[in-house]
N, C-alpha and C. Protein backbone atom coordinates (compact mmCIF):
# COMPACT_ATOMS: atom_id res chain seq x y z
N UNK A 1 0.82 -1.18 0.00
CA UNK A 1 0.00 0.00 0.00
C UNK A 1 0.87 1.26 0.00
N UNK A 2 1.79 1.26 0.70
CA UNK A 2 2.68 2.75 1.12
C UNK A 2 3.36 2.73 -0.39
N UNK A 3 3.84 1.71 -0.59
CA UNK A 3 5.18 1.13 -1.89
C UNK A 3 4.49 1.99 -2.80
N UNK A 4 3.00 1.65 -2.99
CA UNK A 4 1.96 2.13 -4.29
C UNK A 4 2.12 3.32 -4.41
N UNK A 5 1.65 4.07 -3.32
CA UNK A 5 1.76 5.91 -2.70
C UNK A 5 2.94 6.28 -3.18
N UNK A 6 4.29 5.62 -2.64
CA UNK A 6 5.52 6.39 -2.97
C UNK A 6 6.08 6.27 -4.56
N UNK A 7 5.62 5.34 -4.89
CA UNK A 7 5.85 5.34 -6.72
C UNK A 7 4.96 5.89 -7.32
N UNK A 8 3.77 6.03 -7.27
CA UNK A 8 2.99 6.96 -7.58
C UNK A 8 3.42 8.47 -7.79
N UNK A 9 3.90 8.64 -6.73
CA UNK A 9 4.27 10.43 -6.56
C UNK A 9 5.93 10.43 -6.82
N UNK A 10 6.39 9.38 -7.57
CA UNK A 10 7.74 9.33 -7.53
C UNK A 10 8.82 9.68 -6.38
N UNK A 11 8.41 8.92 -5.08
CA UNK A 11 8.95 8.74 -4.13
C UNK A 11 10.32 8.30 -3.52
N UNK A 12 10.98 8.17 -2.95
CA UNK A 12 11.85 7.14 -2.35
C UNK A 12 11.59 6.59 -0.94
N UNK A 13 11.68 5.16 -0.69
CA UNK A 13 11.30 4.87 0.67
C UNK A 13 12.83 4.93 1.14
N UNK A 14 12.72 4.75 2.54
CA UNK A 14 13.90 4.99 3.77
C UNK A 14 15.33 3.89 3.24
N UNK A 15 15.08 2.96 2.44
CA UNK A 15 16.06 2.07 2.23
C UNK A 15 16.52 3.03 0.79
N UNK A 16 15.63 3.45 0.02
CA UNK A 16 16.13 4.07 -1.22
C UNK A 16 16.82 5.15 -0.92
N UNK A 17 16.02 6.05 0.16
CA UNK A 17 16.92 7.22 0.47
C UNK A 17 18.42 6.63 0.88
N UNK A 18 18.49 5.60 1.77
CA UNK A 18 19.95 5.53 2.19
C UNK A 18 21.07 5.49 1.64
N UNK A 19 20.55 4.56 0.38
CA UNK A 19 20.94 4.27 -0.59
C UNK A 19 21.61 5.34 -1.74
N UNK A 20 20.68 6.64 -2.14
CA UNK A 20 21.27 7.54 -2.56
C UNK A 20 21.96 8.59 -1.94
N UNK A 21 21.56 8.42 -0.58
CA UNK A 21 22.74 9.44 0.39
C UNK A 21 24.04 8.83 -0.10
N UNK A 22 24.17 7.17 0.05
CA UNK A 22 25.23 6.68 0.35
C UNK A 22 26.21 7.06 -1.34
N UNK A 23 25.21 6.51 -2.13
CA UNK A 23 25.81 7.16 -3.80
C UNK A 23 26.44 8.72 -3.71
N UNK A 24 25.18 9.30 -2.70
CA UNK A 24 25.56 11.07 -2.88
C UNK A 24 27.08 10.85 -2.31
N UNK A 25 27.55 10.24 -1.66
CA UNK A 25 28.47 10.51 -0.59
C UNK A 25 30.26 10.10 -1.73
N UNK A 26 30.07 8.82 -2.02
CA UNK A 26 30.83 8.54 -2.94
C UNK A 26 30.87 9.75 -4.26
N UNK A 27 30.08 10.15 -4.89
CA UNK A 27 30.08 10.86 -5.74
C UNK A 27 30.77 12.38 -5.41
N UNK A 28 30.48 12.80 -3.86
CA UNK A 28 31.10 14.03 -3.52
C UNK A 28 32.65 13.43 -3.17
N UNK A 29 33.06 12.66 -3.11
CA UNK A 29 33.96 12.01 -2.99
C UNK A 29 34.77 11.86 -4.12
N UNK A 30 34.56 11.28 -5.25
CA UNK A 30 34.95 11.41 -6.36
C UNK A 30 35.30 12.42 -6.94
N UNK A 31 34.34 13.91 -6.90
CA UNK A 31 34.78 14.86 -7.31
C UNK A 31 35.38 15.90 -6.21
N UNK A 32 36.05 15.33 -5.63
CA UNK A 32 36.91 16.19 -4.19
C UNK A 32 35.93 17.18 -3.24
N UNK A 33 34.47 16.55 -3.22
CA UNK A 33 33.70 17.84 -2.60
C UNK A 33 33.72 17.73 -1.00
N UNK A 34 34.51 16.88 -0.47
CA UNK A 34 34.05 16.32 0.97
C UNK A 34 35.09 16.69 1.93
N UNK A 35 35.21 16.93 3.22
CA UNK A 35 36.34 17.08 3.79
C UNK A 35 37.42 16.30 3.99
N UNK A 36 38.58 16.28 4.49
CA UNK A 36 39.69 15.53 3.88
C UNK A 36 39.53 14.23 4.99
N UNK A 37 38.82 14.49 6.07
CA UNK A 37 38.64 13.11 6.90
C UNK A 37 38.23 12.24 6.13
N UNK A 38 37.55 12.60 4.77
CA UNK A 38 37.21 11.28 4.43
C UNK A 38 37.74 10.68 3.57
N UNK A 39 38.95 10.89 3.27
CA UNK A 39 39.63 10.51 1.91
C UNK A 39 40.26 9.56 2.59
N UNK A 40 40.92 8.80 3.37
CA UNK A 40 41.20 7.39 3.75
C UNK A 40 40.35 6.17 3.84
N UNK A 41 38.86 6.93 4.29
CA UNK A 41 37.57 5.54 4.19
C UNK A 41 37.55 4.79 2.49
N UNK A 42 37.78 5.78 1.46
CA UNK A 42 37.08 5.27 -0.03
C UNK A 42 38.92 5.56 -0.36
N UNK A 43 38.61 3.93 -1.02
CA UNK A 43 39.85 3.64 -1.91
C UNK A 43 39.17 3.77 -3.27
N UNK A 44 39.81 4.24 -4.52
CA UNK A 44 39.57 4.01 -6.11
C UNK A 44 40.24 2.89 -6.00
N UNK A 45 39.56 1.63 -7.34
CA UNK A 45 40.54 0.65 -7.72
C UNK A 45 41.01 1.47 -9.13
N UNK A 46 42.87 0.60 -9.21
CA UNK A 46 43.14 1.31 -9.79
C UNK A 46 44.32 -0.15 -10.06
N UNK A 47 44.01 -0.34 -11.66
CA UNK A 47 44.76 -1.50 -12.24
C UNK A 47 45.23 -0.84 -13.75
N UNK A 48 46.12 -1.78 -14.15
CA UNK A 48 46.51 -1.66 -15.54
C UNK A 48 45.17 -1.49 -17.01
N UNK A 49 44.78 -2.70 -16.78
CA UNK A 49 43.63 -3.34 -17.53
C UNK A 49 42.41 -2.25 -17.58
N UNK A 50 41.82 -2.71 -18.36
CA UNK A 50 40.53 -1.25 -19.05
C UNK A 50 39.31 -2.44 -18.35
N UNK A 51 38.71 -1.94 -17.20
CA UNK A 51 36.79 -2.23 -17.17
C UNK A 51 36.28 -1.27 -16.05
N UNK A 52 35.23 -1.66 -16.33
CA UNK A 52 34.42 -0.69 -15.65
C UNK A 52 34.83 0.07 -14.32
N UNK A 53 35.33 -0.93 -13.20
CA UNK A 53 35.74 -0.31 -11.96
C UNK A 53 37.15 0.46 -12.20
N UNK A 54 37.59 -0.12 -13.53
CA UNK A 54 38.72 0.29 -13.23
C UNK A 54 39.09 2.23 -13.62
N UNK A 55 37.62 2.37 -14.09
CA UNK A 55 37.15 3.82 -14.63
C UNK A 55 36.72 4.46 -13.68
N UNK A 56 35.54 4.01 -12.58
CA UNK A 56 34.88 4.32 -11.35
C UNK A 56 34.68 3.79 -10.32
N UNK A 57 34.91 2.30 -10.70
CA UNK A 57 35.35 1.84 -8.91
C UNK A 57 35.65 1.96 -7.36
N UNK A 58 35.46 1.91 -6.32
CA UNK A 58 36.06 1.70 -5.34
C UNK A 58 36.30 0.55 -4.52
N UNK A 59 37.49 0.40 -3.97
CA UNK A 59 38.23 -0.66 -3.29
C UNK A 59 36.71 -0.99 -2.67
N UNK A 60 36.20 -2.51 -2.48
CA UNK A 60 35.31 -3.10 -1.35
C UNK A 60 36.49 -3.50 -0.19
N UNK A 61 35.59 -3.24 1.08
CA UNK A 61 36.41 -3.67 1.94
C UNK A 61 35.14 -4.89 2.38
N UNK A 62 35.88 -5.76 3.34
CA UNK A 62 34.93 -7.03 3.65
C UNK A 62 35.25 -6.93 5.01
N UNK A 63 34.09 -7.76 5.98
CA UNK A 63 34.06 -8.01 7.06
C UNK A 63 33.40 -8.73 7.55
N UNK A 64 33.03 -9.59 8.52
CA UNK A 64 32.57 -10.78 8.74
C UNK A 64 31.50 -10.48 9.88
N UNK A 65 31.39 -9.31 10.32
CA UNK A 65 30.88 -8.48 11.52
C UNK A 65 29.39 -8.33 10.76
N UNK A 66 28.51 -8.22 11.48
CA UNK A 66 27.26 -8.08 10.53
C UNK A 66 26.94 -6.65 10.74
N UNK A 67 27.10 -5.99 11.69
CA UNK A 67 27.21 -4.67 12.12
C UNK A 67 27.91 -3.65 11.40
N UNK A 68 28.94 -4.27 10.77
CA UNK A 68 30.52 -3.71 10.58
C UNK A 68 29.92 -3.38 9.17
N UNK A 69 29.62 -4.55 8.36
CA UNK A 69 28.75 -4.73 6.98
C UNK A 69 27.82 -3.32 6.47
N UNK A 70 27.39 -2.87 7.82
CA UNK A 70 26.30 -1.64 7.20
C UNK A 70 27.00 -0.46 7.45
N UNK A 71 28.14 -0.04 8.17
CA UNK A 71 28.92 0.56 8.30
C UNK A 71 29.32 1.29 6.73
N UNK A 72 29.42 2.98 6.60
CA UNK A 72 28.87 3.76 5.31
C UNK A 72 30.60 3.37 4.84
N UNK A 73 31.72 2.80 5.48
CA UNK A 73 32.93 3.01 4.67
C UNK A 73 32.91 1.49 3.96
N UNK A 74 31.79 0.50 4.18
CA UNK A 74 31.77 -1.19 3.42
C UNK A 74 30.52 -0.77 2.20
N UNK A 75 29.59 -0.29 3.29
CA UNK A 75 28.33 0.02 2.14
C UNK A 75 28.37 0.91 0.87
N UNK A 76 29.50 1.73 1.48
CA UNK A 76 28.70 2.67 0.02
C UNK A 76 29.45 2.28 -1.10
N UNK A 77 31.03 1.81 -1.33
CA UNK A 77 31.57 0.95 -2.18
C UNK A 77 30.93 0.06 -2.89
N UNK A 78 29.96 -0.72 -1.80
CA UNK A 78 29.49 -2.38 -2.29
C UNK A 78 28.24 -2.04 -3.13
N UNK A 79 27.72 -0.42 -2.85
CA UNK A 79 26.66 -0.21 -3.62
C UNK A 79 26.40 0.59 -4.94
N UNK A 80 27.79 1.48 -4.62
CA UNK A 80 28.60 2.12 -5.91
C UNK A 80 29.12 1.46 -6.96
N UNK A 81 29.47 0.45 -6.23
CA UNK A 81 30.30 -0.80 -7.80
C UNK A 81 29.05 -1.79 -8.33
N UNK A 82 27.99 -1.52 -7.77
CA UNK A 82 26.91 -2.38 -8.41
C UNK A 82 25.76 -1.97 -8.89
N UNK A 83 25.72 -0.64 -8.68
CA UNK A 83 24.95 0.43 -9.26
C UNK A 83 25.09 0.41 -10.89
N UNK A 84 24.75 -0.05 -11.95
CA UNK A 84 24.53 0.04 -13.21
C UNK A 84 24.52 1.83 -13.75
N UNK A 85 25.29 2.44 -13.82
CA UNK A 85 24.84 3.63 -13.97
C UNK A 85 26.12 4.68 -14.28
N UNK A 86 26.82 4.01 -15.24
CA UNK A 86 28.44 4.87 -15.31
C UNK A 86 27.91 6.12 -15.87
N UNK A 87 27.03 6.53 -17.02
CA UNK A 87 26.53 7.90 -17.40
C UNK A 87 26.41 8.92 -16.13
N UNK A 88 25.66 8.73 -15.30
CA UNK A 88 24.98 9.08 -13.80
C UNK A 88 26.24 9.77 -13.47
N UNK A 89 27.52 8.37 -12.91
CA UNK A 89 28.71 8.53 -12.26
C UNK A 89 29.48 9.21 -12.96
N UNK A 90 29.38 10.24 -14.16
CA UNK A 90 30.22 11.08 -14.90
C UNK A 90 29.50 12.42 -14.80
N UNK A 91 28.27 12.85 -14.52
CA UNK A 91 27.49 13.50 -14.39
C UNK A 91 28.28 14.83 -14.02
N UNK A 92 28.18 15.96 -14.65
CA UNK A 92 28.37 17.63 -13.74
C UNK A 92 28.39 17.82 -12.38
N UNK A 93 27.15 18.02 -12.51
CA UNK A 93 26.63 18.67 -11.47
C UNK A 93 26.19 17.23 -10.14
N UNK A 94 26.50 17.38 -8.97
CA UNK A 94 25.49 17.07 -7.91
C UNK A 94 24.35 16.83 -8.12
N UNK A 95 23.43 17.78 -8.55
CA UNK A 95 21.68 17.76 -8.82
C UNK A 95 21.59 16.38 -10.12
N UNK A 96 22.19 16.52 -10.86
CA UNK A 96 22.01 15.86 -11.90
C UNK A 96 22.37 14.69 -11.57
N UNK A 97 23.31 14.15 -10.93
CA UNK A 97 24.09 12.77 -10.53
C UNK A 97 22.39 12.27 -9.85
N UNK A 98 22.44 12.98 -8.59
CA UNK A 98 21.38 12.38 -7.54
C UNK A 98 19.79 12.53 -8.83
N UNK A 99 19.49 13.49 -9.71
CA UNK A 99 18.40 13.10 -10.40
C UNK A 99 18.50 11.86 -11.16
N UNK A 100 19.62 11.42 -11.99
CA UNK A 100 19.74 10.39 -12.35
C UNK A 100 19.58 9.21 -11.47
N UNK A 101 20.32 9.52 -10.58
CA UNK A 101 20.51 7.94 -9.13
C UNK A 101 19.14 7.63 -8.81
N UNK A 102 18.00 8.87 -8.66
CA UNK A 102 16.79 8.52 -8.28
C UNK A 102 15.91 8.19 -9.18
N UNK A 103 15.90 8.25 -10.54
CA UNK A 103 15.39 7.71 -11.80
C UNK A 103 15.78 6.39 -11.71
N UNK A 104 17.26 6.09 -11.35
CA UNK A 104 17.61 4.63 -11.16
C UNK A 104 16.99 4.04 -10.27
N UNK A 105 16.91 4.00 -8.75
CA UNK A 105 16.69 3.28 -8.26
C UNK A 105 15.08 3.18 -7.95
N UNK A 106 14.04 4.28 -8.50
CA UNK A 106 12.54 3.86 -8.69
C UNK A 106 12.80 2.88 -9.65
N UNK A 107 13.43 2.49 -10.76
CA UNK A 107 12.68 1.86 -12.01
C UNK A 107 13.38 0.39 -11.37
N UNK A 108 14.43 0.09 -9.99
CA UNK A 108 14.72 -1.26 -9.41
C UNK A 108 13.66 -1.45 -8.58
N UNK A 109 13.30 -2.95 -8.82
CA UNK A 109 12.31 -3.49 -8.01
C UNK A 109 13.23 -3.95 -6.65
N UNK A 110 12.35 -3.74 -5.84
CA UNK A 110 13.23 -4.18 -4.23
C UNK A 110 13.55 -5.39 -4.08
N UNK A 111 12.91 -6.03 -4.66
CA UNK A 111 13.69 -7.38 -4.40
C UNK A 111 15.21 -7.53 -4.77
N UNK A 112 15.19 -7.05 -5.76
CA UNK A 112 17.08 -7.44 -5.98
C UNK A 112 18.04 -7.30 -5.06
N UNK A 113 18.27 -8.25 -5.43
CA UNK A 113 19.47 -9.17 -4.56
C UNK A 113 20.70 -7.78 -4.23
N UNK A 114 20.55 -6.95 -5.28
CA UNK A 114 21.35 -5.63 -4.97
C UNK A 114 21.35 -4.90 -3.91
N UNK A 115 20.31 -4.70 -3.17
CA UNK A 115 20.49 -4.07 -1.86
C UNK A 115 20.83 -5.27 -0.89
């Protein structure tokens, strides 16, 4: 019933919002917008070879902690590198990145295994 309401009015629920904070966060990151505390949490991968991460990537870190797992320096990597959306991740502006990210993640159904 709520799900209906919030796609209807082109919504995001509380898991979607987190989700694009967490994109917003990497993305201000990427383009140096964030303070410098945070430039040790997000690694870029960075290899010889030409693919996708190796253009926009960040290092995943792993942990066995289930706590540790939702923690924004494991999550937002694990959700940035699986995000389908390299156009988005080249984007100008801020406004435009997050309008794109939220076009993306209404048209994912929640079930996927992605979140």
């Amino acid at each position: 019933a709520c799900q209906a309401i919030l796609f209807k009015h082109g919504l995001l629920n509380i898991l979607e919002l987190n989700i694009l904070q967490n994109l917003t966060l990497l993305y201000k990151h990427q383009h140096n917008m964030l303070p410098q505390v945070f430039t040790p949490l997000f690694q870029r991968v960075e290899h010889r070879y030409s693919s996708r991460l190796s253009q926009f990537g960040y290092r995943e870190n792993s942990s066995s902690y289930s706590k540790r797992k939702q923690s924004i320096a494991i999550r937002a990597p694990y959700l940035w590198n699986r995000t389908n959306c390299n156009e988005a991740q080249k984007s100008l502006t801020l406004t435009s990145f997050q309008r794109e990210m939220k076009t993306f993640l209404l048209q994912q159904p929640m079930s996927t295994s992605l979140w």
